[in-house]
Protein backbone atom coordinates (compact mmCIF):
# COMPACT_ATOMS: atom_id res chain seq x y z
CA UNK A 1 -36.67 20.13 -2.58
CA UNK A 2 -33.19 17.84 -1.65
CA UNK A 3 -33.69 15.30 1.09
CA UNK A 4 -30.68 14.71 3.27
CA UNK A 5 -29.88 11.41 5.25
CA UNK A 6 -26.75 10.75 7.25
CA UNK A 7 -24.59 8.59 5.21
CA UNK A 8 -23.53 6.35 8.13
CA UNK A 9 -27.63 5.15 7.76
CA UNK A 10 -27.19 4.85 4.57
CA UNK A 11 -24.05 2.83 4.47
CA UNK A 12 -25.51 0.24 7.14
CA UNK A 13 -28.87 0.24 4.66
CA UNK A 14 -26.32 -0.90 2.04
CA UNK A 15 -24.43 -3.43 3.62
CA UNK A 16 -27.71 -5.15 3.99
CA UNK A 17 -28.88 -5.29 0.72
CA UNK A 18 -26.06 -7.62 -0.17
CA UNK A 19 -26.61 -7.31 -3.60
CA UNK A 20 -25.40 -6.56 -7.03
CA UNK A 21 -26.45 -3.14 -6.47
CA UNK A 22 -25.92 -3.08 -2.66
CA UNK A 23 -22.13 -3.48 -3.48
CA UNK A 24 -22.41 -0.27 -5.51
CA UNK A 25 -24.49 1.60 -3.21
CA UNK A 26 -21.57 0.47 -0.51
CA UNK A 27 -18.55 1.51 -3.11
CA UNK A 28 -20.03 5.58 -3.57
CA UNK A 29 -20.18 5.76 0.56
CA UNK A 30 -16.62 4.33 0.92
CA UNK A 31 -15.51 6.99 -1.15
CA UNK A 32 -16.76 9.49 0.44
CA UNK A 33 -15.66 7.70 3.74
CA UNK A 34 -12.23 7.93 1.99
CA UNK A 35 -11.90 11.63 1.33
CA UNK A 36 -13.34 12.33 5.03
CA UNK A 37 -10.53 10.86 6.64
CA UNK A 38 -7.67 12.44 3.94
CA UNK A 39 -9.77 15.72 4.92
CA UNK A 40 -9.67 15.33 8.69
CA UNK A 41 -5.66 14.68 8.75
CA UNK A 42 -4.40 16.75 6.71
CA UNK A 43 -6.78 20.16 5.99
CA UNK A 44 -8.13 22.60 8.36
CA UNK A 45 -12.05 23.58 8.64
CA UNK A 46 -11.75 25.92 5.93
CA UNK A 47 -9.94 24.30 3.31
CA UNK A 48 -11.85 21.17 4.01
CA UNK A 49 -15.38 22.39 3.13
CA UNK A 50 -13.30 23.96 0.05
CA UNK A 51 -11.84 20.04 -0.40
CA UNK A 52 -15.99 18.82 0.02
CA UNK A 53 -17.52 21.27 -2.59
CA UNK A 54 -14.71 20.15 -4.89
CA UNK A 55 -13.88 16.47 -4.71
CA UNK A 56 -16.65 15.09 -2.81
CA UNK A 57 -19.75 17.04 -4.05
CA UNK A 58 -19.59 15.12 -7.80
CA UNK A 59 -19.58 11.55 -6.41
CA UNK A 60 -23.00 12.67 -3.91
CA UNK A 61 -24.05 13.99 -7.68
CA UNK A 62 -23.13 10.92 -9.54
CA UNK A 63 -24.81 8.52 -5.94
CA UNK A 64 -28.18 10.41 -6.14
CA UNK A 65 -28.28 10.03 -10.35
CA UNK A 66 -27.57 6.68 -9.90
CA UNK A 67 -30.65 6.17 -7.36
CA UNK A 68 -32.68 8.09 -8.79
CA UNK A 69 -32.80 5.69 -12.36
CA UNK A 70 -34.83 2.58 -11.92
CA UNK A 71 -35.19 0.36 -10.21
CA UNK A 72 -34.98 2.77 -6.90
CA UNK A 73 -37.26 5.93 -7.80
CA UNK A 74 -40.09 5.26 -5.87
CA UNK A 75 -38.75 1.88 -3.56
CA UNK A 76 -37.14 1.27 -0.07
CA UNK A 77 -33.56 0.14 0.18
């Protein structure tokens, strides 16, 4: 089972940890932020879910490995 939250949430959760690990947190939305924006200027619909599965997919990867190592299994933001 994969739970799903709306990274805007968890970007604002983030910012308020002002932390060590709160910068971090911050750093793996922002680059998703990034591509979003490359996406919505330059590909259509189609291509950009292509672009998603492709460049963004491995950093969501690489954002839930990271929180799911201690110390976050198991704690609140």
């Amino acid at each position: 089972m994969s739970f799903a939250n709306c990274w805007a949430h968890i970007r604002r959760y983030w910012l308020k940890a002002d932390s060590k690990n709160g910068k971090i947190g911050l750093e793996y939305c922002d680059q998703l932020y990034r591509l979003e924006r490359q996406y919505k200027l330059h590909l259509s619909l189609g291509k950009r879910r292509k672009a998603q599965q492709k460049q963004s997919k491995p950093i969501v990867v690489k954002f839930q490995e990271w929180v799911d190592k201690p110390p976050f299994f198991g704690k609140t933001p």
